[in-house]
C-alpha atoms as a PDB file:
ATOM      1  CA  UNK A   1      95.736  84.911 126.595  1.00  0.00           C
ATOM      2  CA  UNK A   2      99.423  85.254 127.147  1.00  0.00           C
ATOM      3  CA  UNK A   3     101.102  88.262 126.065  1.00  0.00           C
ATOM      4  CA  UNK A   4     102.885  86.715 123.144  1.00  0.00           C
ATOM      5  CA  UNK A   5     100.039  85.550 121.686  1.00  0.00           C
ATOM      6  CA  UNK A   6      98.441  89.185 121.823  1.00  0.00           C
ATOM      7  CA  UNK A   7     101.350  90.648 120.370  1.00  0.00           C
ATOM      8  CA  UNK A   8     101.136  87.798 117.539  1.00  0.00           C
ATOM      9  CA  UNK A   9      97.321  88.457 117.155  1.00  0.00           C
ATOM     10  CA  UNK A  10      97.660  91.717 117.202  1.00  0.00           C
ATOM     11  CA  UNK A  11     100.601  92.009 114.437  1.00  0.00           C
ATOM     12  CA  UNK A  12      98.433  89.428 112.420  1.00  0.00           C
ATOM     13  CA  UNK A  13      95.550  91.816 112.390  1.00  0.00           C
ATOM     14  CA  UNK A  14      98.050  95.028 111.913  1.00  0.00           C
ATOM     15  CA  UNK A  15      99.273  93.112 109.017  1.00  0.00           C
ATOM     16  CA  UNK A  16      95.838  92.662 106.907  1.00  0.00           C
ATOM     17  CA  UNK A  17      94.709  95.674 107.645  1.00  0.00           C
ATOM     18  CA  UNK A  18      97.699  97.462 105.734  1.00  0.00           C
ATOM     19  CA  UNK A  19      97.308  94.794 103.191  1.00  0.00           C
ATOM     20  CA  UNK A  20      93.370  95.253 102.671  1.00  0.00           C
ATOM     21  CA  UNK A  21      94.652  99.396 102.493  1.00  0.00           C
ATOM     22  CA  UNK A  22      97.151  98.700  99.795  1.00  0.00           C
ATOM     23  CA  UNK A  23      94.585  96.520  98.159  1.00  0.00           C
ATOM     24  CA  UNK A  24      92.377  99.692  98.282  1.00  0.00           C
ATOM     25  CA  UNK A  25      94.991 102.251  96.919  1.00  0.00           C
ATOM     26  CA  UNK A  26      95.648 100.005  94.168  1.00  0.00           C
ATOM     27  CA  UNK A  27      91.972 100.322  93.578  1.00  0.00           C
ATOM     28  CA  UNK A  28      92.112 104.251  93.339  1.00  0.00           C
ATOM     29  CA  UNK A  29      92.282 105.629  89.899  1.00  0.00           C
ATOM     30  CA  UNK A  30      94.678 108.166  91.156  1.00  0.00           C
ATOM     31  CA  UNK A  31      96.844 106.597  92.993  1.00  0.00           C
ATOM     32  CA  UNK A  32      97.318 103.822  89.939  1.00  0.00           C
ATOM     33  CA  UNK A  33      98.766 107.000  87.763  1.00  0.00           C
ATOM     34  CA  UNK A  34     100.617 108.422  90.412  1.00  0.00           C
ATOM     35  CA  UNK A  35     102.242 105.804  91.813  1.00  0.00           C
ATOM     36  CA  UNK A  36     105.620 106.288  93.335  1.00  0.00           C
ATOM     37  CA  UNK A  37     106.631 104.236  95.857  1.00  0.00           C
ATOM     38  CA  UNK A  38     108.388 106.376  97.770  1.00  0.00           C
ATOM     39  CA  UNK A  39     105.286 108.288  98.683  1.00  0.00           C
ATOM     40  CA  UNK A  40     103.853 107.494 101.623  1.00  0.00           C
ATOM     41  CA  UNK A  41      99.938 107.791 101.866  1.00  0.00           C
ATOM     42  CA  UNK A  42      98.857 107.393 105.192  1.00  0.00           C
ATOM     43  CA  UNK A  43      95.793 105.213 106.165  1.00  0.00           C
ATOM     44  CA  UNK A  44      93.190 107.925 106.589  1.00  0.00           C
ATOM     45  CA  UNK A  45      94.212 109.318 103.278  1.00  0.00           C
ATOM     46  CA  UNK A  46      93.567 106.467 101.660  1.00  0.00           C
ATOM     47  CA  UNK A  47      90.036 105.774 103.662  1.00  0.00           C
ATOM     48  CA  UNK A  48      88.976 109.521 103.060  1.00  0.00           C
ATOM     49  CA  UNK A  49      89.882 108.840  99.157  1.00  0.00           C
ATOM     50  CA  UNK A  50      88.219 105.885  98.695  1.00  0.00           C
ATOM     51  CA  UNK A  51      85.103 107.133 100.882  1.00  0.00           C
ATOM     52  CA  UNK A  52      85.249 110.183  97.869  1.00  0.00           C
ATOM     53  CA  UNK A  53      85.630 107.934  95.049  1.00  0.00           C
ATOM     54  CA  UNK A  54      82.775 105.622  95.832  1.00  0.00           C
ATOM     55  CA  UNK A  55      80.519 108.500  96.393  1.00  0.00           C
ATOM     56  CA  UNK A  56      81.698 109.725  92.728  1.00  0.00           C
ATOM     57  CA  UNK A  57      80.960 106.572  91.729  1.00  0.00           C
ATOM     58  CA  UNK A  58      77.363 106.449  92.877  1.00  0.00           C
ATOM     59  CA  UNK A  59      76.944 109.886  91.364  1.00  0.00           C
ATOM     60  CA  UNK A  60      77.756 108.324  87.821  1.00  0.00           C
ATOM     61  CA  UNK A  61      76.060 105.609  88.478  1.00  0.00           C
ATOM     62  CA  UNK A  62      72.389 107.543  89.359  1.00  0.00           C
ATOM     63  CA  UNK A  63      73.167 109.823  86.815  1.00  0.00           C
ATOM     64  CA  UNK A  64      73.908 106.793  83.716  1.00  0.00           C
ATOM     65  CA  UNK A  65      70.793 105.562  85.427  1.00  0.00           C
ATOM     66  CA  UNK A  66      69.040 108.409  84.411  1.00  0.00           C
ATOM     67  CA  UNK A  67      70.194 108.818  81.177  1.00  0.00           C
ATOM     68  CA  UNK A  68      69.267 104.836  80.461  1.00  0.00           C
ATOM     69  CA  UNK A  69      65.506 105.566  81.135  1.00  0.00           C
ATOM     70  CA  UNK A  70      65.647 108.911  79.100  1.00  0.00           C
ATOM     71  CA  UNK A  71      67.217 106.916  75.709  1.00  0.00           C
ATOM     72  CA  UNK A  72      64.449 103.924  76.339  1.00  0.00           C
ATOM     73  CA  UNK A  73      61.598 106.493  77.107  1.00  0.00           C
ATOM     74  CA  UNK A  74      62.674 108.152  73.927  1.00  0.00           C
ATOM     75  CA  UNK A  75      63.280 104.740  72.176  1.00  0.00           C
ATOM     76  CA  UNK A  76      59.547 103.433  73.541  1.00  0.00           C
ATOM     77  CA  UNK A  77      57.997 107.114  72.359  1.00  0.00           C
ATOM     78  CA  UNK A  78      59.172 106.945  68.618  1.00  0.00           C
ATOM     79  CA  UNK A  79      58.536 103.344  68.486  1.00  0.00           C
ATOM     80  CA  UNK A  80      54.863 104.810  68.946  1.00  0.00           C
ATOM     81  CA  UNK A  81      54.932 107.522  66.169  1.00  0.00           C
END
């Protein structure tokens, strides 16, 4: 592969990658109310939020979960009174 090519595939992939990371920080609830575009958020800052807000996300998610199969227990329990 001849060096210009390399420098043109490399570029390419440079260039996705800080599209899929603006994609992602568009995607952060914080960064949507905050956003200034003179700010610079560098690329581990982004991947360390997003890694934080998924992880809250699960949380909610098990803990909705949870909730769910307390209202139907409940729901199932008087439905036998």
């Amino acid at each position: 592969m001849s060096g210009r090519r390399k420098f043109r595939t490399s570029k390419f992939r440079e260039s996705k990658i800080n599209d899929l990371l603006l994609m992602l920080k568009a995607l952060l609830p914080q960064q949507n109310q905050t956003s200034d575009s003179r700010v610079s958020v560098s690329m581990m800052q982004i991947i360390k939020e997003t890694c934080s807000h998924i992880s809250m996300l699960q949380k909610e998610v098990k803990e909705l979960g949870e909730r769910v199969a307390e209202l139907v227990n409940s729901a199932y329990t008087s439905d036998l009174d």
